[in-house]
Protein backbone atom coordinates (compact mmCIF):
# COMPACT_ATOMS: atom_id res chain seq x y z
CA UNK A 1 116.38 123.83 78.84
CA UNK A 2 115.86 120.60 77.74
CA UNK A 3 117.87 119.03 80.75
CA UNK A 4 115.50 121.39 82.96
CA UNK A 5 112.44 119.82 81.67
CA UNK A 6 113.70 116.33 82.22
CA UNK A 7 114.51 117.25 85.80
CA UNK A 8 111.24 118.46 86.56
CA UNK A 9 109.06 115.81 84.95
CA UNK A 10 111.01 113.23 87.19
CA UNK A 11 111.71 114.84 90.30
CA UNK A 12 110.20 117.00 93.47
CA UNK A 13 113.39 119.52 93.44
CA UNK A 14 114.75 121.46 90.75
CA UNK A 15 117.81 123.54 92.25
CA UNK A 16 118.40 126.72 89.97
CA UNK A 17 121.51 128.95 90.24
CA UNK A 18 121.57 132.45 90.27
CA UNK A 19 123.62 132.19 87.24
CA UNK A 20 121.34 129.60 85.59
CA UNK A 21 120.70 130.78 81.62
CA UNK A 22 117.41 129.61 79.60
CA UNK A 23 117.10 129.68 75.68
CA UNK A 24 113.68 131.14 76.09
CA UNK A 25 112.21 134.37 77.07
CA UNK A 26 112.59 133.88 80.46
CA UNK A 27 116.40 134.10 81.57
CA UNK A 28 115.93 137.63 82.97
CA UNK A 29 113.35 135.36 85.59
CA UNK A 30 116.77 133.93 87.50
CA UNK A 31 118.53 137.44 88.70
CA UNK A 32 121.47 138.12 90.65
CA UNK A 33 119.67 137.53 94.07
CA UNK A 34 122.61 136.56 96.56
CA UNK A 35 122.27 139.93 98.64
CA UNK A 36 118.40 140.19 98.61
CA UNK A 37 116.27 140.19 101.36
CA UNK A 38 115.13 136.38 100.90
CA UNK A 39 110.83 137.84 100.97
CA UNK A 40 111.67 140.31 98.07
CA UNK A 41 113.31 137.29 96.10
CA UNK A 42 110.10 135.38 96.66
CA UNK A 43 107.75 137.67 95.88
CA UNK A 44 110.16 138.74 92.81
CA UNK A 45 109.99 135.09 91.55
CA UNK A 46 106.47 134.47 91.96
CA UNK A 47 105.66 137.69 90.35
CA UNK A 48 107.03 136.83 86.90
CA UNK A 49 106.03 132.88 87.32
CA UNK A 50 102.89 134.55 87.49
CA UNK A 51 103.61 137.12 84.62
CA UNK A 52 104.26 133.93 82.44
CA UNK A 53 101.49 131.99 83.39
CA UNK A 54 99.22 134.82 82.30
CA UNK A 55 100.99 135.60 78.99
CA UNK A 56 101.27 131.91 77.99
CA UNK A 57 97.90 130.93 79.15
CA UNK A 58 97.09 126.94 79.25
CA UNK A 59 100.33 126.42 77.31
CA UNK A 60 102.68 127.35 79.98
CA UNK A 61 105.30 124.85 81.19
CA UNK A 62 104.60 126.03 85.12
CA UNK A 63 101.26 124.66 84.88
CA UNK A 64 102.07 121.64 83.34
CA UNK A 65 105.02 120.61 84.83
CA UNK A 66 104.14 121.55 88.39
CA UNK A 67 100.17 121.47 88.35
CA UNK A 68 99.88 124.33 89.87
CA UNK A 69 101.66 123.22 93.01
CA UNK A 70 105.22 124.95 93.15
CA UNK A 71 107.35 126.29 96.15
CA UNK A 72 110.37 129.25 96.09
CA UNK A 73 112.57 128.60 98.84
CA UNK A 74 115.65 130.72 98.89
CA UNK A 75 118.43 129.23 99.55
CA UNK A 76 121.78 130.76 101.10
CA UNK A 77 124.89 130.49 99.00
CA UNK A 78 126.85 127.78 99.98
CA UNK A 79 129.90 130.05 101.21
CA UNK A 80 127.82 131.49 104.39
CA UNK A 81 126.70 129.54 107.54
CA UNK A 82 122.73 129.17 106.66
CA UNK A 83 123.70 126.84 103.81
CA UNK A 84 123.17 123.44 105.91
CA UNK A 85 120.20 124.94 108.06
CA UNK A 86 117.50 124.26 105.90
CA UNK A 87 118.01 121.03 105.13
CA UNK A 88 116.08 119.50 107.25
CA UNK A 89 112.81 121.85 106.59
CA UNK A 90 113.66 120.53 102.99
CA UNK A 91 113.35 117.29 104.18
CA UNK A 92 109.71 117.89 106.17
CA UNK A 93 108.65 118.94 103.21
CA UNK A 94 109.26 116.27 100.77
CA UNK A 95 107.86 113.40 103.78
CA UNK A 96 105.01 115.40 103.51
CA UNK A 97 104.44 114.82 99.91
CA UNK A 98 102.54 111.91 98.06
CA UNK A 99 105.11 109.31 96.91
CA UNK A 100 105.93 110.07 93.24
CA UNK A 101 107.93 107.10 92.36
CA UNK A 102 106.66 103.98 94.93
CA UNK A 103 110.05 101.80 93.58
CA UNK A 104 112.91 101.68 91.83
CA UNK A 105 111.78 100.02 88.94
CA UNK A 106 108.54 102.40 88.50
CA UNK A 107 111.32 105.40 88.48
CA UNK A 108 113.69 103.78 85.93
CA UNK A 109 110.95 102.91 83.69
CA UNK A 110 109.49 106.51 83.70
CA UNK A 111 113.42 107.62 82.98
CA UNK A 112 113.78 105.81 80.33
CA UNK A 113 111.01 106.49 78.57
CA UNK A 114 111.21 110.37 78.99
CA UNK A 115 115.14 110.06 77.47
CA UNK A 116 113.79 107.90 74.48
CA UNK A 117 110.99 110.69 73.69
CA UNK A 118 113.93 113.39 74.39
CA UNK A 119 116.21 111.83 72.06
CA UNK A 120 113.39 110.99 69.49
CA UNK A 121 112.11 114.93 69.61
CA UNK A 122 108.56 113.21 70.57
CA UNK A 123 106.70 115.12 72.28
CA UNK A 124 103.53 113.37 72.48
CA UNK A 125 101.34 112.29 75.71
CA UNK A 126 104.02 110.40 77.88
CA UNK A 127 101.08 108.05 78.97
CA UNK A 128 100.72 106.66 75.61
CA UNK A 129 104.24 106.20 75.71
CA UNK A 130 103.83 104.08 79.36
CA UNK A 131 100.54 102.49 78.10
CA UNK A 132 102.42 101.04 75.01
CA UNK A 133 105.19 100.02 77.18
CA UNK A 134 103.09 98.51 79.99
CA UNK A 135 101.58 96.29 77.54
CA UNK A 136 104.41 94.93 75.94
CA UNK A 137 105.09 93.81 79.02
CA UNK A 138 102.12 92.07 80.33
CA UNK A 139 102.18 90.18 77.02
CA UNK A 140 105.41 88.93 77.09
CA UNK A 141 104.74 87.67 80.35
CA UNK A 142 101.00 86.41 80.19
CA UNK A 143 101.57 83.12 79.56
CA UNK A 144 104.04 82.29 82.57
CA UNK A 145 101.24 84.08 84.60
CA UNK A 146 98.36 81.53 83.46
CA UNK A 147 100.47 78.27 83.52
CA UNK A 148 102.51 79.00 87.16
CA UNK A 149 100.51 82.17 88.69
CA UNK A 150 104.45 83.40 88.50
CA UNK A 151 105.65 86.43 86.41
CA UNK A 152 109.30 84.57 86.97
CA UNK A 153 108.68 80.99 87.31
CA UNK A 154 112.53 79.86 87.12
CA UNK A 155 112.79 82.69 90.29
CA UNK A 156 109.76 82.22 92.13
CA UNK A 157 108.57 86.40 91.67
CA UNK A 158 105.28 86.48 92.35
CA UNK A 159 102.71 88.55 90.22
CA UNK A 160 102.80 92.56 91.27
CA UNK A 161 101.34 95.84 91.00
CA UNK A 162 103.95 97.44 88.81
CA UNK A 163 103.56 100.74 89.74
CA UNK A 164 103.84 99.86 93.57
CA UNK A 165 105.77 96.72 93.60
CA UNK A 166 103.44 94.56 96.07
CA UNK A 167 102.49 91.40 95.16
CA UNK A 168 99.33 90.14 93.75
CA UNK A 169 97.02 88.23 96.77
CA UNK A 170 97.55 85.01 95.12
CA UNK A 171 95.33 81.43 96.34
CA UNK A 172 96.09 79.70 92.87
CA UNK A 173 98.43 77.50 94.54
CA UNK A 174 101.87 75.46 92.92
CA UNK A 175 99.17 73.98 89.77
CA UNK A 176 100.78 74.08 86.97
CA UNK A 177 98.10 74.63 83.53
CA UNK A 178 98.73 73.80 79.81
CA UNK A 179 99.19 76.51 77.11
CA UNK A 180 100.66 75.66 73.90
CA UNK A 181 104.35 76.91 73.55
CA UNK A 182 105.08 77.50 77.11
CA UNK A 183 108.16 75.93 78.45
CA UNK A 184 108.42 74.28 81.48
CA UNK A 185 111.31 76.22 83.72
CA UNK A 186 112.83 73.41 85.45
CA UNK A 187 114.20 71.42 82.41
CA UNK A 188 113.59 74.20 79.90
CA UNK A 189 111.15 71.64 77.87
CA UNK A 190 107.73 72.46 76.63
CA UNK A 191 104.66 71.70 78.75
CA UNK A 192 103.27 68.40 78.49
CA UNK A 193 99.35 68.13 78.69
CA UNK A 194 98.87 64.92 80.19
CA UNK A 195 101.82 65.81 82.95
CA UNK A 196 99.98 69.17 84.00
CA UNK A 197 96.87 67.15 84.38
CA UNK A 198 98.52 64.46 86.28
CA UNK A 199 99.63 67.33 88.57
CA UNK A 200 96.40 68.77 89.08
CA UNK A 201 95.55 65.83 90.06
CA UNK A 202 97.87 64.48 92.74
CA UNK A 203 96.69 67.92 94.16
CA UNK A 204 92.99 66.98 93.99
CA UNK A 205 92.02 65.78 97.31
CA UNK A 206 89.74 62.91 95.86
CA UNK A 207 92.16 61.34 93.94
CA UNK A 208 92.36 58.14 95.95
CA UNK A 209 89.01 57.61 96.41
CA UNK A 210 88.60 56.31 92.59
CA UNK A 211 87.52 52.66 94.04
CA UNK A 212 85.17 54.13 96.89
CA UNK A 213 82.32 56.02 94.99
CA UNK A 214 80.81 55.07 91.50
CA UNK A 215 82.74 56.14 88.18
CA UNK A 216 80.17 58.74 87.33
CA UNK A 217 80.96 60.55 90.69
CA UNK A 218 84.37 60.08 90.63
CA UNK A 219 84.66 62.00 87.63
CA UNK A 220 82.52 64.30 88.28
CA UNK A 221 83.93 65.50 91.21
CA UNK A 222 87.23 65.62 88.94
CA UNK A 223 85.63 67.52 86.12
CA UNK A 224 84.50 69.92 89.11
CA UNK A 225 88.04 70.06 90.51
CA UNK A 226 89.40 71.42 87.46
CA UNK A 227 87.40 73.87 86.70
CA UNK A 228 87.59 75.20 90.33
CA UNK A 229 91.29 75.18 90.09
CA UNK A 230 91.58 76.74 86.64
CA UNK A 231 89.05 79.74 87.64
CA UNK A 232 91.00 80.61 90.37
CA UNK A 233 93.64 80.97 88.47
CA UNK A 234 92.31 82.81 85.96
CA UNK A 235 90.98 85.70 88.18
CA UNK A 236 94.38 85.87 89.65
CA UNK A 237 95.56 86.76 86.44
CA UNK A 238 92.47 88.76 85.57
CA UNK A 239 93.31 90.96 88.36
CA UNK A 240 96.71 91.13 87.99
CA UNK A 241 96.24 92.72 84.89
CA UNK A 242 92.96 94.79 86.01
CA UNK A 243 95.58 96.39 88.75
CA UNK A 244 98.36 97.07 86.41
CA UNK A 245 95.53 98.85 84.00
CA UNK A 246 94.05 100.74 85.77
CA UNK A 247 95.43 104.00 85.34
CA UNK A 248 95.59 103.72 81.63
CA UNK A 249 92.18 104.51 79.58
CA UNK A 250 90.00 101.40 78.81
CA UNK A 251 89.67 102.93 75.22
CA UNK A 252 93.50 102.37 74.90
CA UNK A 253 94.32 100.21 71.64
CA UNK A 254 97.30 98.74 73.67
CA UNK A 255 95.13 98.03 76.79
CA UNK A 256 92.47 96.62 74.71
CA UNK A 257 94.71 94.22 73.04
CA UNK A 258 96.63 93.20 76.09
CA UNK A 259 92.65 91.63 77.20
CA UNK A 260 91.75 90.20 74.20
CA UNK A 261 94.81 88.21 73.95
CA UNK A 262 93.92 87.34 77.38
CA UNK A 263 90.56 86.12 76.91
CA UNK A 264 92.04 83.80 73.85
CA UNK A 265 94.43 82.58 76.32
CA UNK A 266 91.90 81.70 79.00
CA UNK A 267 89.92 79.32 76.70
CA UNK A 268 92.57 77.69 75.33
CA UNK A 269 93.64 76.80 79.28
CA UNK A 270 90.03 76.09 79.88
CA UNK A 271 90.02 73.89 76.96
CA UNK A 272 93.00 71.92 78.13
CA UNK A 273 91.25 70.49 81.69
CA UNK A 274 88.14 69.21 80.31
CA UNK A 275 88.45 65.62 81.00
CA UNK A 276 87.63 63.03 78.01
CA UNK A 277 85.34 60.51 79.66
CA UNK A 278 85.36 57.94 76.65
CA UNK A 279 85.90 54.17 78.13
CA UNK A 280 89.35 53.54 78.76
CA UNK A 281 90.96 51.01 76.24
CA UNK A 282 91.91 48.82 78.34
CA UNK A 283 89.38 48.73 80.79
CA UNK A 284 85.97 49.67 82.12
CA UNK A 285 86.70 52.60 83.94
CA UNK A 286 86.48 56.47 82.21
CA UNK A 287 89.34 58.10 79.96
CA UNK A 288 91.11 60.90 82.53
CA UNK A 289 93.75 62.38 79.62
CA UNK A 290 92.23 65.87 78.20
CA UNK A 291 89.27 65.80 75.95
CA UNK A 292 90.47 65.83 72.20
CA UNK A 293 93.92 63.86 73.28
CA UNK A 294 95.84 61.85 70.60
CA UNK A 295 96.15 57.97 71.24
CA UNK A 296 94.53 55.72 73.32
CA UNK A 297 92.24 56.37 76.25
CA UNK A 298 93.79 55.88 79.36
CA UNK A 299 92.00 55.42 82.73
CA UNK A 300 95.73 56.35 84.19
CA UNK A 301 95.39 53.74 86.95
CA UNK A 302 97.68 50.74 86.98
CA UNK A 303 94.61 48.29 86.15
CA UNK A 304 95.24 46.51 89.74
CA UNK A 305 92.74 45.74 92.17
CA UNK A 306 94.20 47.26 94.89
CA UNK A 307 90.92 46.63 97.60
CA UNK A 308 89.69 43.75 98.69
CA UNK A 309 86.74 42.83 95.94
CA UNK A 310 84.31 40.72 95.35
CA UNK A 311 86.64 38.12 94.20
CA UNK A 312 88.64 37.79 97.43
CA UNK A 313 90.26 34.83 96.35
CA UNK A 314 92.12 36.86 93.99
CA UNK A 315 93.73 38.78 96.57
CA UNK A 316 96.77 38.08 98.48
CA UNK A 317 99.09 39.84 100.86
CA UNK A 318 102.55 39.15 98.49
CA UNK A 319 100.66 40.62 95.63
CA UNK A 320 98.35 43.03 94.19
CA UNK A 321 96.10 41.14 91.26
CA UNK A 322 95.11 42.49 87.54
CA UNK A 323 91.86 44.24 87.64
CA UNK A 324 89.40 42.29 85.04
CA UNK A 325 86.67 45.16 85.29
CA UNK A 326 84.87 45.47 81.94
């Protein structure tokens, strides 16, 4: 029975023989059929599904394992000439059905959880089960999301809609953001704050423009480039998990804590690009590194003059002179 049950909750076919027993009250359902007329077999079946139905009320397993949508095709014994016939009106049938499982990966997740609450005699709500599960997942996978907008960084895989497989729309870019404790896939060391930073960045279109516009605008427009690039990142993330949610209740405890963490994560990143903006130590200009940095403050220019300045004397084409800017 219990094999019965398993193949029903996962599939669109369950195939019973004429010979097929049950441990409960129902084996006399599945007679000896082979020389019926194939309309009295239907009608026989659907008489004592319905029998059943009535005498079990909103308990009975038809109900709930079919929702009310169940078909009695009878099927010839595989000894006469009819046996192949009707597999392709099988077929039409099924193509004409929602998708159940959109991947492989939704299926084997659903199959596995349905054997562990078998094996377990749990018979609670499966989608507590798959809300549980579905959050352990997003969490141990959060933090690759918000540094590389990558579920796999070391691969490349993209962000998706587990139950569907497709991919996340994602305009984040290659930026790479801070978190504490995340390692960095390519040489399997942990982040480094003032290397993300530099990354963002070389990615900033203004970057080389320090020596054309006044400080004040210069970082400005920097402060104003990070926090563009780091909101876009965040609601990809936001959405990936709002997708991958979103057949779960909001009320879950699971769900619930898979956002908070979330939010904690998303101010720590936001945290990590607010510029500094204290004079540099060794010059004039303002401190890029990130706001509560250790050490000294660092302009991160070379402190060369590499324009034509006032002091053109200075200048020369074999080399590029010291800036002296207070």
């Amino acid at each position: 029975m219990l094999l019965v049950l398993l193949n029903t909750a996962i599939s669109n076919f369950v195939l019973f023989r004429n010979n097929f027993a049950l441990s409960r009250n129902i084996a006399d359902l599945f007679a000896d059929v082979i020389a019926s007329d194939t309309e009295e077999m239907v009608k026989e079946f659907s008489l004592k599904f319905d029998r059943i139905v009535k005498e079990e009320g909103a308990d009975n397993f038809i109900t709930k394992l079919h929702k009310g949508h169940l078909g009695i095709i009878p099927w010839p014994v595989i000894e006469s000439s009819l046996f192949y016939k009707l597999f392709n009106s099988l077929r039409k049938r099924f193509m004409r059905q929602p998708v159940t499982h959109p991947h492989g990966g939704a299926f084997l997740v659903l199959l596995k959880t349905l054997m562990a609450k078998l094996k377990a005699n749990d018979w609670g709500a499966l989608d507590q089960n798959l809300a549980a599960q579905r959050a352990q997942y997003l969490l141990s996978i959060i933090d690759d999301a918000l540094c590389f907008g990558l579920s796999e960084p070391s691969s490349g895989e993209q962000l998706k809609n587990c139950d569907n497989d497709q991919p996340i729309p994602n305009n984040s870019g290659e930026d790479i953001f801070f978190l504490q404790d995340v390692k960095n896939p390519s040489d399997g060391k942990l982040l480094d704050i003032d290397i993300c930073l530099a990354g963002l960045r070389t990615h900033w279109s203004e970057h080389l423009r320090r020596y054309r516009m006044t400080e004040q605008e210069y970082v400005q427009s920097y402060q104003n480039h990070l926090e563009s690039v780091s909101t876009t990142r965040v609601n990809l993330v936001h959405e990936w998990l709002k997708v991958n949610t979103s057949r779960f209740p909001a009320s879950n405890a699971d769900i619930g804590n898979v956002f908070r963490v979330y939010e904690e994560k998303v101010k720590e990143l936001k945290l990590m690009v607010v510029p500094c903006m204290i004079t540099c130590s060794s010059c004039g200009l303002l401190c890029l590194r990130q706001k509560y940095h250790n050490g000294n403050h660092d302009c991160m220019t070379n402190h060369k003059c590499h324009t034509v300045c006032e002091f053109a004397d200075d200048h020369s084409e074999e080399e590029i002179p010291p800036c002296d800017m207070p």
